[in-house]
N, C-alpha and C. Protein backbone atom coordinates (compact mmCIF):
# COMPACT_ATOMS: atom_id res chain seq x y z
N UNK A 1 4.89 7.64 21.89
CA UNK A 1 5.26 9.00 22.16
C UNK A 1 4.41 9.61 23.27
N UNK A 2 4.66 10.56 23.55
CA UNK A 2 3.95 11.41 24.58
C UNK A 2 2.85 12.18 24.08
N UNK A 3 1.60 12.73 24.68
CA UNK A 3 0.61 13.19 24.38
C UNK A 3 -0.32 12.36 23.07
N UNK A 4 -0.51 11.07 23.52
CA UNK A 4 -0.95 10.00 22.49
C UNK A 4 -2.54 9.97 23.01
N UNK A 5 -3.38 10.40 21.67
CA UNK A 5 -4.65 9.96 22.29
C UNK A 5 -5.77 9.76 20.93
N UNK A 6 -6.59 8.37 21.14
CA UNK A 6 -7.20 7.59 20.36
C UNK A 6 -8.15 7.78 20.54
N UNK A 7 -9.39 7.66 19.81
CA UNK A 7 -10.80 7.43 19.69
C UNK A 7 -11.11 5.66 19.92
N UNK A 8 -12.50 5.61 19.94
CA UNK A 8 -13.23 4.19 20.00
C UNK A 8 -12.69 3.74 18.75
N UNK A 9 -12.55 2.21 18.93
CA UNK A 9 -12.12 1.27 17.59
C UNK A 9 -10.86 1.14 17.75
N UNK A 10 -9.84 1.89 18.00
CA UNK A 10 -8.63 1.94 17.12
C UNK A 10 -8.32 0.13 17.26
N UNK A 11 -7.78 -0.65 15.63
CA UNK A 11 -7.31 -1.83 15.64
C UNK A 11 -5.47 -1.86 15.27
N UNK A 12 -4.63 -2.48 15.70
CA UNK A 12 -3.48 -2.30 15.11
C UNK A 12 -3.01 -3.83 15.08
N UNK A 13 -2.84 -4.87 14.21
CA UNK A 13 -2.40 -5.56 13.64
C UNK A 13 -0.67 -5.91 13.94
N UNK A 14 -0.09 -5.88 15.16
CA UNK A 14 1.39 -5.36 15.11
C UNK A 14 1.96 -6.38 14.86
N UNK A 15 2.22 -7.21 14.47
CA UNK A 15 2.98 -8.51 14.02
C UNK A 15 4.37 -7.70 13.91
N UNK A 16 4.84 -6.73 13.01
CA UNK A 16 5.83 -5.86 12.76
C UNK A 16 5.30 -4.47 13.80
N UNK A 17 6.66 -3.72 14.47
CA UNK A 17 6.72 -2.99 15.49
C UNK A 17 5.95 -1.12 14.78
N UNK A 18 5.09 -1.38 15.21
CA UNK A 18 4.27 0.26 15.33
C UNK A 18 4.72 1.26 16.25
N UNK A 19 5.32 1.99 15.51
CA UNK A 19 5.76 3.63 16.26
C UNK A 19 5.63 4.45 16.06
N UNK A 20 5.35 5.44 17.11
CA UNK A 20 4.35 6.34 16.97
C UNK A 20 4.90 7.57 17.21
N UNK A 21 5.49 8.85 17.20
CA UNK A 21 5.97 9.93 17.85
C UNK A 21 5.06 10.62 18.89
N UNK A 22 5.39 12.21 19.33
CA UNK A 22 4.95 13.02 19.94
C UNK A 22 3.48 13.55 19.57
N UNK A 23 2.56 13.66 20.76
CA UNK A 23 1.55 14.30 19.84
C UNK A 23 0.30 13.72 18.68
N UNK A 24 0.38 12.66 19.01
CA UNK A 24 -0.45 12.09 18.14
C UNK A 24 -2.02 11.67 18.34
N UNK A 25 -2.61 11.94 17.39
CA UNK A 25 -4.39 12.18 17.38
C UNK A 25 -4.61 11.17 16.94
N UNK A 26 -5.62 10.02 17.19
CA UNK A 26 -6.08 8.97 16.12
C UNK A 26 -7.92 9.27 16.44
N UNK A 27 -8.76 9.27 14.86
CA UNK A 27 -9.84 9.08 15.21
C UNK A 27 -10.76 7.71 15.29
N UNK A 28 -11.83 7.84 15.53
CA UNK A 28 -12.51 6.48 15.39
C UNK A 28 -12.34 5.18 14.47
N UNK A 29 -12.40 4.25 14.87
CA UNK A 29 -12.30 3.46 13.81
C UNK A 29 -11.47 3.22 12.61
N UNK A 30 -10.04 3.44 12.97
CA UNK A 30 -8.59 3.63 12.60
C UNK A 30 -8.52 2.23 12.60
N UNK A 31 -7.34 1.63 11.50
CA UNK A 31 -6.95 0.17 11.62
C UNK A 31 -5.05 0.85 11.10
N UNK A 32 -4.34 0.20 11.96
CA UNK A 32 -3.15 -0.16 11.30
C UNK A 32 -2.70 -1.32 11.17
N UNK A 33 -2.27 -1.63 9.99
CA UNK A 33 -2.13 -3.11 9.82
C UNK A 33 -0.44 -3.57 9.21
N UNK A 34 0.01 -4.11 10.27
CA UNK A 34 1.65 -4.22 9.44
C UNK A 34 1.57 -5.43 8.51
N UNK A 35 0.60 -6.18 8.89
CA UNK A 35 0.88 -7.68 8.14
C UNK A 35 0.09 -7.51 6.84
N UNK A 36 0.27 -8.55 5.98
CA UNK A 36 0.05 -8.94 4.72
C UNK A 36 0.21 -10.38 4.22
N UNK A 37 -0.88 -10.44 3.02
CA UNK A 37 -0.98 -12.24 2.88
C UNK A 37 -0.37 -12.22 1.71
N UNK A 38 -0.21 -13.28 0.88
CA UNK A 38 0.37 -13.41 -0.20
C UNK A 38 -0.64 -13.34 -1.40
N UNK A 39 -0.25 -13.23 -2.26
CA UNK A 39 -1.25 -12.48 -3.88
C UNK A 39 -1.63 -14.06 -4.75
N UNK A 40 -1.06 -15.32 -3.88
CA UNK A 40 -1.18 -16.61 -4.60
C UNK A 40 -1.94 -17.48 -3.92
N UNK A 41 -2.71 -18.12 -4.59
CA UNK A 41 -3.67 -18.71 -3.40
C UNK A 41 -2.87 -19.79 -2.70
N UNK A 42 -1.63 -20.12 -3.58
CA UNK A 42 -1.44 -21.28 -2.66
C UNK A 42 -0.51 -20.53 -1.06
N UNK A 43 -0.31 -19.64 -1.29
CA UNK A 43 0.26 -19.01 -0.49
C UNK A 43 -0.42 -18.32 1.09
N UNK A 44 -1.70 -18.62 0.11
CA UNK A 44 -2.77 -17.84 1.28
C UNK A 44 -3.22 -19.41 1.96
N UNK A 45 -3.29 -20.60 1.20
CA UNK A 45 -3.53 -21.96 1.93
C UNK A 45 -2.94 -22.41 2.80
N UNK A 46 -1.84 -21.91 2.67
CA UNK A 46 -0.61 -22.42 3.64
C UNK A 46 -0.46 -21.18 4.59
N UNK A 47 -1.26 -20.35 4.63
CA UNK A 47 -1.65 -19.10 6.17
C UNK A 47 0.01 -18.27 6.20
N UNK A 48 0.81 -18.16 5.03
CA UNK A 48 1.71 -17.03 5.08
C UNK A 48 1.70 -15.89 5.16
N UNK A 49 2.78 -15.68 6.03
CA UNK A 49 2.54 -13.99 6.21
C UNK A 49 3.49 -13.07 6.10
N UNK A 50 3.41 -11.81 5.56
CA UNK A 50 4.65 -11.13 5.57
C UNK A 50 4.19 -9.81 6.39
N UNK A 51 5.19 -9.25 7.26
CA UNK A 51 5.04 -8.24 8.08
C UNK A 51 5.96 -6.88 8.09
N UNK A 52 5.48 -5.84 8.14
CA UNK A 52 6.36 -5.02 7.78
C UNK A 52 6.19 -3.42 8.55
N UNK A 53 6.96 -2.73 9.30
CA UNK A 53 6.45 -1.96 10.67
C UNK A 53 5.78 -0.52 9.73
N UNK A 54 5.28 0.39 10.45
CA UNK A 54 4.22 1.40 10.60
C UNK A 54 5.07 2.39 11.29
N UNK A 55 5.22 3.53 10.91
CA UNK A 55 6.01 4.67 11.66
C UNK A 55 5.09 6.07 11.34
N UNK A 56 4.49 6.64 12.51
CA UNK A 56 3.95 7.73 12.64
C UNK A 56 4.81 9.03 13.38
N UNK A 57 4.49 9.56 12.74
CA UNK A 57 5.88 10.76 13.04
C UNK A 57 5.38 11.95 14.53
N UNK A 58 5.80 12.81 14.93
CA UNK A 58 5.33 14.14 15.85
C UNK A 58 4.14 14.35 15.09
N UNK A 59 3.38 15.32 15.68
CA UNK A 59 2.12 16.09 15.28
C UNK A 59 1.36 15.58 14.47
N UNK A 60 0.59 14.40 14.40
CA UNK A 60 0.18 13.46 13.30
C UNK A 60 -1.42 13.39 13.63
N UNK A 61 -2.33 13.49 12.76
CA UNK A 61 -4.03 13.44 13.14
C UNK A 61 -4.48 12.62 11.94
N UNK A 62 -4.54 11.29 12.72
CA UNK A 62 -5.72 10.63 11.50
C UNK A 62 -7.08 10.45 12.03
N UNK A 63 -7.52 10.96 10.65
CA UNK A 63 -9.18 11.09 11.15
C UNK A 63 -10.03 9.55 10.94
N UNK A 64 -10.99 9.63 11.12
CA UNK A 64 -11.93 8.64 11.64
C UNK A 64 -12.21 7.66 9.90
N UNK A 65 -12.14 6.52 10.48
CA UNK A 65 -11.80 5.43 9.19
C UNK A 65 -10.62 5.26 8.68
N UNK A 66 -9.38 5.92 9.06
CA UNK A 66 -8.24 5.80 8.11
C UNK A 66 -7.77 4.38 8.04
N UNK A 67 -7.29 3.97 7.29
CA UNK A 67 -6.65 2.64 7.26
C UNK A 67 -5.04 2.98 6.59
N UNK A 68 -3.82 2.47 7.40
CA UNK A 68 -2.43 2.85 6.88
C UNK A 68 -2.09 1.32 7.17
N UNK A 69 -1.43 0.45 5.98
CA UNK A 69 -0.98 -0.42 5.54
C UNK A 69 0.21 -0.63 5.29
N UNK A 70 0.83 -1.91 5.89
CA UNK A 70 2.12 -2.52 6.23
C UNK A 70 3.18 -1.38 5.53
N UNK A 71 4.32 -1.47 6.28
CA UNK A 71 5.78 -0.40 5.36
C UNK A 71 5.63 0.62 5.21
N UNK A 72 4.74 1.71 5.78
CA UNK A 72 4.19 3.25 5.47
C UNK A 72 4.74 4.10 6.82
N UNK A 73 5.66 4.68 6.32
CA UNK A 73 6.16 5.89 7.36
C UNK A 73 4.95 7.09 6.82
N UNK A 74 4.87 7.58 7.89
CA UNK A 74 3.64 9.14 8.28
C UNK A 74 5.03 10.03 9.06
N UNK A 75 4.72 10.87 7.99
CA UNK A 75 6.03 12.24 8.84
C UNK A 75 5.45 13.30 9.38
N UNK A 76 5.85 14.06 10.16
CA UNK A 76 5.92 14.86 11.02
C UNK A 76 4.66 15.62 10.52
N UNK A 77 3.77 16.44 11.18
CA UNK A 77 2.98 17.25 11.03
C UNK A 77 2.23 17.29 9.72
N UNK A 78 1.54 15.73 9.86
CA UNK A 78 0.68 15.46 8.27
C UNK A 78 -0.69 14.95 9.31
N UNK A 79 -1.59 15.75 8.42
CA UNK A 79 -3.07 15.02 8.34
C UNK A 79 -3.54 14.05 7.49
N UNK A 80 -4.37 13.09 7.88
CA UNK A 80 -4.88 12.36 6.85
C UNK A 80 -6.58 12.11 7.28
N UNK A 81 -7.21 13.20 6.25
CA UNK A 81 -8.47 12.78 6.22
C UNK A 81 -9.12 11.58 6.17
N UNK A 82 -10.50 11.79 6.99
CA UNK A 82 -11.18 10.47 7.42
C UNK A 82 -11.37 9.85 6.38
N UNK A 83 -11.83 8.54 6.33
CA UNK A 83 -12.06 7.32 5.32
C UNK A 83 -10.62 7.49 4.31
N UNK A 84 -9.56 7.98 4.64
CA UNK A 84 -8.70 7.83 3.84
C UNK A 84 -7.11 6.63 3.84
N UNK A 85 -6.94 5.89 2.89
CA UNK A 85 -6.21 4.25 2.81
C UNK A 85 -4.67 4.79 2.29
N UNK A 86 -3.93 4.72 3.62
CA UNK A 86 -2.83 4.95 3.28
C UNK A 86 -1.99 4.08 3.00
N UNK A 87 -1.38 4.05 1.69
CA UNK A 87 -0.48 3.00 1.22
C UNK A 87 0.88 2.66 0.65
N UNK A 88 0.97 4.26 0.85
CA UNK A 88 2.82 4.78 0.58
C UNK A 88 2.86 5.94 1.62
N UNK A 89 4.21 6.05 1.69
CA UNK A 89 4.62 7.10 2.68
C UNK A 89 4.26 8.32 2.71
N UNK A 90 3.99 9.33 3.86
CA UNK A 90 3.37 10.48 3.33
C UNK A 90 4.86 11.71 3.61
N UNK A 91 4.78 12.48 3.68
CA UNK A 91 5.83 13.44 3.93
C UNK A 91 5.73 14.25 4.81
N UNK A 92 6.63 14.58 5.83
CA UNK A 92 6.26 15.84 6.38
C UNK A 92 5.76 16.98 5.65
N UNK A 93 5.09 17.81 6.72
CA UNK A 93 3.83 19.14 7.00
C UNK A 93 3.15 18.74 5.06
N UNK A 94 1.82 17.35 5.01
CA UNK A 94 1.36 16.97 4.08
C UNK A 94 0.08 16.72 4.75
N UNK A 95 -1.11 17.34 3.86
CA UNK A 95 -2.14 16.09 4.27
C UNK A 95 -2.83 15.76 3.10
N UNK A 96 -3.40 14.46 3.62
CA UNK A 96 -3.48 13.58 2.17
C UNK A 96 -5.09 13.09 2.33
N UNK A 97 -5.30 12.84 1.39
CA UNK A 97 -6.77 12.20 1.38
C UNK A 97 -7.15 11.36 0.00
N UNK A 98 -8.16 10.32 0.26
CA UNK A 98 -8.59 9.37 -0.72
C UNK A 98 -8.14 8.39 -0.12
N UNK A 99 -7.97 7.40 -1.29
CA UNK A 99 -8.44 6.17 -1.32
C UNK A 99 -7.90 5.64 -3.09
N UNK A 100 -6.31 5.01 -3.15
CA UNK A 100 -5.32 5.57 -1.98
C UNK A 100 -5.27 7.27 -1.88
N UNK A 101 -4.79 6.92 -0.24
CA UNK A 101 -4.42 8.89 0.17
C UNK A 101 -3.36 9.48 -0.88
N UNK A 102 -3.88 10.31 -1.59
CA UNK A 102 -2.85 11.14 -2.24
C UNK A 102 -2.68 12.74 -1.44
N UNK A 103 -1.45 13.29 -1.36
CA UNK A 103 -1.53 14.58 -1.36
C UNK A 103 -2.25 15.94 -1.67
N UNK A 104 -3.03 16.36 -0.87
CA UNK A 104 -4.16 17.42 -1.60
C UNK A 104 -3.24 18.92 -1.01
N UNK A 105 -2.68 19.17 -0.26
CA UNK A 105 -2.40 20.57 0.13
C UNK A 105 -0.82 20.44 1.32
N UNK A 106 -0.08 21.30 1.40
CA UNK A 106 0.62 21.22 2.20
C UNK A 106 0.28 22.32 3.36
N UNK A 107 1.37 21.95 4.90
CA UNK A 107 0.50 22.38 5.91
C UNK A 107 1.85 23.00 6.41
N UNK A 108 1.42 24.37 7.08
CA UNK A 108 2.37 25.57 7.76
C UNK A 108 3.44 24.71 8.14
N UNK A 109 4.40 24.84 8.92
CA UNK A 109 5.64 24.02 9.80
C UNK A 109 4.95 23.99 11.36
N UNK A 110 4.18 25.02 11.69
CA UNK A 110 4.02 25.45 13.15
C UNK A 110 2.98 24.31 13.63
């Protein structure tokens, strides 16, 4: 998207396609990661992988440490506080925090 701007670190993992909208903030030391290993060891012996894309919406600010994990749409005008592990979808005008990020407050439209 347009007006895209990152801090030091950012890592993105894109095996599966990362998109990003309008407007978007990333802070330090951000990881997005589309890929994923398997939960069986024999699965992890044999170096399988499953991949799955990342969608960040307009007006989006992740702060410094976030980590958002394979299949997670970020909607429109959501924050996600620093050190916070996103692992399901968040919603538009939401911001979320923890570990996993849950919903703490919702945010104006403007």
């Amino acid at each position: 998207g347009d007006d895209f701007l990152s801090n030091y670190n950012l890592t993105i993992l894109d095996i599966a396609p990362v998109t990003m909208g309008n407007h978007v903030m990333i802070g330090p030391n951000v990881g997005l990661y589309t890929v994923n290993h398997p939960m069986t060891a024999q699965g992890r012996r044999n170096y399988m992988a499953k991949a799955l894309p990342i969608t960040i919406g307009n007006d989006v600010w992740l702060g410094g440490n976030v980590v958002v994990l394979p299949g997670v749409t970020i909607g429109n005008n959501v924050v996600v506080a620093a050190g916070a592990v996103v692992t399901k979808d968040v919603p538009d005008n939401t911001r979320v925090a923890g570990v996993p990020a849950k919903p703490i407050r919702s945010l104006s439209r403007q």
